[in-house]
C-alpha atoms as a PDB file:
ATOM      1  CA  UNK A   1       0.000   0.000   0.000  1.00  0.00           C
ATOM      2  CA  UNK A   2       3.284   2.346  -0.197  1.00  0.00           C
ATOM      3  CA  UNK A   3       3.486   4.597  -4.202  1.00  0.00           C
ATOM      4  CA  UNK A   4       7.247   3.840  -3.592  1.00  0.00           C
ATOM      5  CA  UNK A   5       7.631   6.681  -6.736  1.00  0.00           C
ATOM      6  CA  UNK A   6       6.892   9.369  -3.842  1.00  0.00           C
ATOM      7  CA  UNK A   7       9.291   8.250  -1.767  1.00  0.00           C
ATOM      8  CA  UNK A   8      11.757   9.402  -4.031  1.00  0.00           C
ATOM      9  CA  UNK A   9      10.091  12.853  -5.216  1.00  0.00           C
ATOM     10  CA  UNK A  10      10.093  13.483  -0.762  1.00  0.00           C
ATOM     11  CA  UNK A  11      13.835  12.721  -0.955  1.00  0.00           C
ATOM     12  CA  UNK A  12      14.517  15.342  -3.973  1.00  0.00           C
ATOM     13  CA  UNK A  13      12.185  17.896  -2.239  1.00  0.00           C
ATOM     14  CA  UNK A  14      12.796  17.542   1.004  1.00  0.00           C
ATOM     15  CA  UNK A  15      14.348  14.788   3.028  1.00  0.00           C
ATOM     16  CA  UNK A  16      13.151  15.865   6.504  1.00  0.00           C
ATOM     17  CA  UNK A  17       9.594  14.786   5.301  1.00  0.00           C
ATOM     18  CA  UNK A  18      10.288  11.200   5.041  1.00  0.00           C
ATOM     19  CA  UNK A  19      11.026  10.703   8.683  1.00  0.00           C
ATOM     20  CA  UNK A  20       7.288  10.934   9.622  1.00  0.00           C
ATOM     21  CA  UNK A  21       6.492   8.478   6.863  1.00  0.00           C
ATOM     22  CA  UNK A  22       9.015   6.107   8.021  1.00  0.00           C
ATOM     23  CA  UNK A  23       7.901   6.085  11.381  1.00  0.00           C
ATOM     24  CA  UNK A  24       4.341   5.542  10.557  1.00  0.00           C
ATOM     25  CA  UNK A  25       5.273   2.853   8.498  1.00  0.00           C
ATOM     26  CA  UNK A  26       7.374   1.166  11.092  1.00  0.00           C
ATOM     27  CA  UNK A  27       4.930   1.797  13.802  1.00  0.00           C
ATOM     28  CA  UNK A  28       2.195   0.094  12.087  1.00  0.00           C
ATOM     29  CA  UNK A  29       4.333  -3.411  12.160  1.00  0.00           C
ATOM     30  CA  UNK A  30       4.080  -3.134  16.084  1.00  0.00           C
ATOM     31  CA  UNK A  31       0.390  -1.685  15.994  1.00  0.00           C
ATOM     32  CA  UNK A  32      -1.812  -0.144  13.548  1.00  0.00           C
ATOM     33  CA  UNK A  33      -3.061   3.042  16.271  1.00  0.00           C
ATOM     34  CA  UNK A  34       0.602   3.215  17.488  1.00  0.00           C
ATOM     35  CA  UNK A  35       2.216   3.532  14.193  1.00  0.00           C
ATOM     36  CA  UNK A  36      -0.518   6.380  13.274  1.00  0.00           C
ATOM     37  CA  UNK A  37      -0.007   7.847  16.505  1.00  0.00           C
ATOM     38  CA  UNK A  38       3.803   8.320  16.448  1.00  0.00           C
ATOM     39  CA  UNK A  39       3.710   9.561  12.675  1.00  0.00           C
ATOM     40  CA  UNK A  40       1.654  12.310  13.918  1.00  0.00           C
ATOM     41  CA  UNK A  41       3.832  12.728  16.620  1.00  0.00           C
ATOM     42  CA  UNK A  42       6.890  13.580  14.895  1.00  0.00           C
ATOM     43  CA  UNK A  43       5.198  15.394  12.126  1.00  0.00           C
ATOM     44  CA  UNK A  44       3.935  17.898  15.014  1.00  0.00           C
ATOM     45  CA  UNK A  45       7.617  17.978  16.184  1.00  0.00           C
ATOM     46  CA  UNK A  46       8.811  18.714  12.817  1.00  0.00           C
ATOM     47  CA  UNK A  47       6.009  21.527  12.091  1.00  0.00           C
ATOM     48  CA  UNK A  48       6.685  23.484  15.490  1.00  0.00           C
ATOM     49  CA  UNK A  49      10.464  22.992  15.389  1.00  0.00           C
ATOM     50  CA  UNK A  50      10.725  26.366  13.805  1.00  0.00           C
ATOM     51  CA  UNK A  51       8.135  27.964  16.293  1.00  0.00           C
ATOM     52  CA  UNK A  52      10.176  27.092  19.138  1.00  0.00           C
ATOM     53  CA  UNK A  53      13.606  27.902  17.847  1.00  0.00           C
ATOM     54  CA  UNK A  54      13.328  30.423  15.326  1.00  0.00           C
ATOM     55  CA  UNK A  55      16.215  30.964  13.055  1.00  0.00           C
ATOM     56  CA  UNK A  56      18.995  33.615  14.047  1.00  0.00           C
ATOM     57  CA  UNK A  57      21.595  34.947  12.047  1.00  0.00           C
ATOM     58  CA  UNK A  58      24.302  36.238  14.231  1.00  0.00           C
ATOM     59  CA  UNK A  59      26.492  39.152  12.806  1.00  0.00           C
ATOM     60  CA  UNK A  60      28.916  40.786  15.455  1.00  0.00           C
ATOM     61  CA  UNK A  61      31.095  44.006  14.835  1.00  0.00           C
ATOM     62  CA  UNK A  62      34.737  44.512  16.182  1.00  0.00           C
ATOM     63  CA  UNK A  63      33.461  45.700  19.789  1.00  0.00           C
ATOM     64  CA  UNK A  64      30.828  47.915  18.204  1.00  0.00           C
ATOM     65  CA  UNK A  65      27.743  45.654  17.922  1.00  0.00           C
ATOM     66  CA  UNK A  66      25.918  43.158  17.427  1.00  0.00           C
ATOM     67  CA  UNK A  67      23.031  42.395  14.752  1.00  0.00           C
ATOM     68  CA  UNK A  68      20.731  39.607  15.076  1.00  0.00           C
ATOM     69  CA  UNK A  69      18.917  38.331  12.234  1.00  0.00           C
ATOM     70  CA  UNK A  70      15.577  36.440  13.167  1.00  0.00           C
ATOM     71  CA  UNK A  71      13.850  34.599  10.117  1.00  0.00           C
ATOM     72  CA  UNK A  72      10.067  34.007  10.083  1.00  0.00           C
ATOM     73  CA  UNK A  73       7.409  34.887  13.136  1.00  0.00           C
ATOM     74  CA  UNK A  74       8.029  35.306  16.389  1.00  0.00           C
ATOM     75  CA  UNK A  75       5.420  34.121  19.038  1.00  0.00           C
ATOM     76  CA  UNK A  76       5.672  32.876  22.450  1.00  0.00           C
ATOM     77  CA  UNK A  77       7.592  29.837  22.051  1.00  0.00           C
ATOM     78  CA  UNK A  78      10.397  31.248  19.881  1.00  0.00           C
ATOM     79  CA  UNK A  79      10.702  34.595  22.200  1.00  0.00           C
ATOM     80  CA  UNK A  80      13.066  32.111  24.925  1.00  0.00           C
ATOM     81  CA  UNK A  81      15.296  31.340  22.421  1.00  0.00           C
ATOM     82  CA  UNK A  82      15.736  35.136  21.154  1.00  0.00           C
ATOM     83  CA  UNK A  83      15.624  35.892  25.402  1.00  0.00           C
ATOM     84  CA  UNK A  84      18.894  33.537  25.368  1.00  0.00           C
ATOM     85  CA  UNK A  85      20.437  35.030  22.267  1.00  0.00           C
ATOM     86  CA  UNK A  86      20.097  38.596  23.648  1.00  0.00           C
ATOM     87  CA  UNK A  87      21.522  37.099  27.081  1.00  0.00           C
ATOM     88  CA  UNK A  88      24.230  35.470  26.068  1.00  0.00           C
ATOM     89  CA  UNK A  89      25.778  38.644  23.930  1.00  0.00           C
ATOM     90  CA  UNK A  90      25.273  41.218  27.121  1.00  0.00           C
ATOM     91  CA  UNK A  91      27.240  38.499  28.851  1.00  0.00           C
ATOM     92  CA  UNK A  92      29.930  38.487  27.001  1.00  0.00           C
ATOM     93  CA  UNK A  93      33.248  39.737  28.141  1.00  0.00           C
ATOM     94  CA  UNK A  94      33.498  42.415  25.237  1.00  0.00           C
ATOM     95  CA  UNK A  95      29.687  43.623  25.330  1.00  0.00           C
ATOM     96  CA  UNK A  96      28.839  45.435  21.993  1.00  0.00           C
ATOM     97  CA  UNK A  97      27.867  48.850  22.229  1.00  0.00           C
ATOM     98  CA  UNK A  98      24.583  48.304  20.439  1.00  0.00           C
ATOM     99  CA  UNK A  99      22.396  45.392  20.016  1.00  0.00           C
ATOM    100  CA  UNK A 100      20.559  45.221  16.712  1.00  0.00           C
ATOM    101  CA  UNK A 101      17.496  43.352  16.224  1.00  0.00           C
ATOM    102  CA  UNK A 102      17.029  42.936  12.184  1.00  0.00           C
ATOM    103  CA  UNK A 103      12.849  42.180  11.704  1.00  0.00           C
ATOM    104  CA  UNK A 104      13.227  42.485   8.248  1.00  0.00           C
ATOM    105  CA  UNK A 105      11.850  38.835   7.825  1.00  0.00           C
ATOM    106  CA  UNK A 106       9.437  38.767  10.461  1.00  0.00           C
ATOM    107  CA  UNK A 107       5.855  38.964   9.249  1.00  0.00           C
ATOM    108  CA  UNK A 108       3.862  38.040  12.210  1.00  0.00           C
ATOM    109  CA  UNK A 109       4.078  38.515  16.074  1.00  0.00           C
ATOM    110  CA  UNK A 110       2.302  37.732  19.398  1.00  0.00           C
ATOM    111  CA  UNK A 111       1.246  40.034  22.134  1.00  0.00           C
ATOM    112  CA  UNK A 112       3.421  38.352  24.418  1.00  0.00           C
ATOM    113  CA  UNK A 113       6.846  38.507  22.240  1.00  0.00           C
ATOM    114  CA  UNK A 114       6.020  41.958  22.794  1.00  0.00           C
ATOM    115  CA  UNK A 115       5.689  41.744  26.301  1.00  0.00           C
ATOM    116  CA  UNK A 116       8.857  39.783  26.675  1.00  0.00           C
ATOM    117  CA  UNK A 117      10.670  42.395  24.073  1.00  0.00           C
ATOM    118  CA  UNK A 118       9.715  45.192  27.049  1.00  0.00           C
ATOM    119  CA  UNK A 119      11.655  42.946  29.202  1.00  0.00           C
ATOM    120  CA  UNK A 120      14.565  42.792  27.406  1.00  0.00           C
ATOM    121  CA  UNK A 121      14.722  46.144  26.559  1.00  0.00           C
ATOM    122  CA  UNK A 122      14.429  46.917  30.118  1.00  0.00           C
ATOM    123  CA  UNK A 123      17.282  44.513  30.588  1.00  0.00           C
ATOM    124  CA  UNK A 124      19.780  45.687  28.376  1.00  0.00           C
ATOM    125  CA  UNK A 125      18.947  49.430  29.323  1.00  0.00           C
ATOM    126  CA  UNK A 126      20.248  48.205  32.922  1.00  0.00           C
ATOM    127  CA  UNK A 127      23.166  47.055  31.573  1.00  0.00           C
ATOM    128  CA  UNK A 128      24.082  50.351  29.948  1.00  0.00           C
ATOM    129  CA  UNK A 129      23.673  48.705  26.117  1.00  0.00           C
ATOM    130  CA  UNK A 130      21.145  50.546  23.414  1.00  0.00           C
ATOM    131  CA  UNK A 131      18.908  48.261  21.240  1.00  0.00           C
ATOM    132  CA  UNK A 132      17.017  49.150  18.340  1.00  0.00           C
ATOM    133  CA  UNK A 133      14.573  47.145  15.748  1.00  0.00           C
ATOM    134  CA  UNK A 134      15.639  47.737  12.456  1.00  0.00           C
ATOM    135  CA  UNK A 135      13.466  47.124   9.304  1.00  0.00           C
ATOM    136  CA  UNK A 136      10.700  46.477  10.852  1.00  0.00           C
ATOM    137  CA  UNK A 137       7.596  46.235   8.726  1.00  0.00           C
ATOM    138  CA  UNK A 138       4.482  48.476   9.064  1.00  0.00           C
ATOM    139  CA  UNK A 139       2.466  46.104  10.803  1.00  0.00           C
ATOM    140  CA  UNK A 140       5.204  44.564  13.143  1.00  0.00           C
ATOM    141  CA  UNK A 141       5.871  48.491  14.155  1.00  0.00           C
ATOM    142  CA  UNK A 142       2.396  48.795  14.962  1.00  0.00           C
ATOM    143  CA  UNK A 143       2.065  45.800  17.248  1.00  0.00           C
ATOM    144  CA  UNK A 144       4.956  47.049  18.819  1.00  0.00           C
ATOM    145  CA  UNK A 145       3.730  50.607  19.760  1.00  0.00           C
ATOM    146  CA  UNK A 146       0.122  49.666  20.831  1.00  0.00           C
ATOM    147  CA  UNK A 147       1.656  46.793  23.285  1.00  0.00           C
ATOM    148  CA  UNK A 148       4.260  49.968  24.574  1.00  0.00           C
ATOM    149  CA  UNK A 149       7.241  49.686  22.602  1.00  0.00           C
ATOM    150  CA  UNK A 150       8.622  52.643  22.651  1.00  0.00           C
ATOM    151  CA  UNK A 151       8.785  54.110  18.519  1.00  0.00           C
ATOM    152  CA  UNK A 152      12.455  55.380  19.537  1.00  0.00           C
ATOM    153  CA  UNK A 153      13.642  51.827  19.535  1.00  0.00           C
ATOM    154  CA  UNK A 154      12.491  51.031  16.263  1.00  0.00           C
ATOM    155  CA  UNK A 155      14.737  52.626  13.468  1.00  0.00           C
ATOM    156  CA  UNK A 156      13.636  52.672   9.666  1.00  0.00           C
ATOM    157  CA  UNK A 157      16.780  54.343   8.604  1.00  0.00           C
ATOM    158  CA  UNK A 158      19.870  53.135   9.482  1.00  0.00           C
ATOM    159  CA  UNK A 159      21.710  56.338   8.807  1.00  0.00           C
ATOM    160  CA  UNK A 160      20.924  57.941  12.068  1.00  0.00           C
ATOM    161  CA  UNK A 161      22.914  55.076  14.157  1.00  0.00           C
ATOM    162  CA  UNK A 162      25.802  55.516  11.824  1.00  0.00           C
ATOM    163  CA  UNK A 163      26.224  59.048  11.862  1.00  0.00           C
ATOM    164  CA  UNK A 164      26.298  58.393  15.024  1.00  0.00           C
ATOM    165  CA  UNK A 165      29.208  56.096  15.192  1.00  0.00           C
ATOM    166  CA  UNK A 166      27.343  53.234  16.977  1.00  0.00           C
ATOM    167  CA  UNK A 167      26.960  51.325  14.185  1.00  0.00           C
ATOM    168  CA  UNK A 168      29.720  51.026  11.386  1.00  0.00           C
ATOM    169  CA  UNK A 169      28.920  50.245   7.811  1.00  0.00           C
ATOM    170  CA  UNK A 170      31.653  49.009   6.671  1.00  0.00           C
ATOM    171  CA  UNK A 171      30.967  46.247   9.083  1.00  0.00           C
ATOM    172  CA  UNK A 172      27.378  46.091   8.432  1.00  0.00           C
ATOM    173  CA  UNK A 173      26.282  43.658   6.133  1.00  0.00           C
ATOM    174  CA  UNK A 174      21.717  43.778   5.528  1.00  0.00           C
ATOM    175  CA  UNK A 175      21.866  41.505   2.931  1.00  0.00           C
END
């Protein structure tokens, strides 16, 4: 009862998918419910994997600052692992003079990342080291300032913070 032909077109398109399809299929030798069961188990896995740890692209400047990169949405799973991120660069021994939060690829967002972005704001303003939201779209911005964000935090133009000399752009790489 397995089209063995998609197994193949999976593997060209993307591997990861097979692994739910291989544990269905051994499941189902032990027990029919069980074999369903765990399939769906690790497809859920698979489909909030990316929820939970969102994607971040590190940049970090010679002493000056550091950029971080976050791909897709951000919601209340994801915001730990960005918490961690943030923590781990104001721990550093060499903190950066500004932290950078690129939301150039973030299209969606929770009331509660913004509650937890308040936080960390809060946090690195204790430790003496600016943050700002850069290329942040319209509707992200606007999530951000009804939940409190302050609009100073979020910069459009990136001309401002290297006039400045926070930011330099040489080092600064927005592809």
């Amino acid at each position: 009862m397995v089209e063995y032909r998609v197994i193949k077109k999976i593997w060209n398109v993307r591997k990861i998918d097979l692994l739910p399809f291989f544990v269905t299929f051994v499941g189902c030798f032990w027990e029919m419910e069980y074999g369903i069961l765990c399939g769906m188990i690790v497809s859920l896995i698979i489909l909030l994997y990316p929820v939970v740890l969102p994607k971040i692209i590190e940049q970090q400047g010679e002493n000056t600052f550091s950029l971080l990169k976050i791909k897709g949405g951000l919601s209340f799973p994801g915001l730990e692992h960005l918490s961690t991120k943030i923590g781990d660069i104001s721990f550093q021994k060499s903190k950066p003079k500004i932290v950078l939060l690129d939301f150039s690829l973030v299209t969606e967002m929770d009331f509660s990342v913004t509650q937890g972005l308040l936080m960390i704001i809060e946090d690195l303003e204790n430790k003496n080291i600016p943050i700002h939201f850069i290329r942040v779209h319209d509707n992200i911005r606007d999530i951000m300032a009804n939940s409190g964000i302050d609009l100073s935090y979020i910069t459009q133009n990136l001309d401002s913070l290297i006039e400045t000399g926070k930011v330099n752009f040489k080092e600064l790489n927005l592809v």
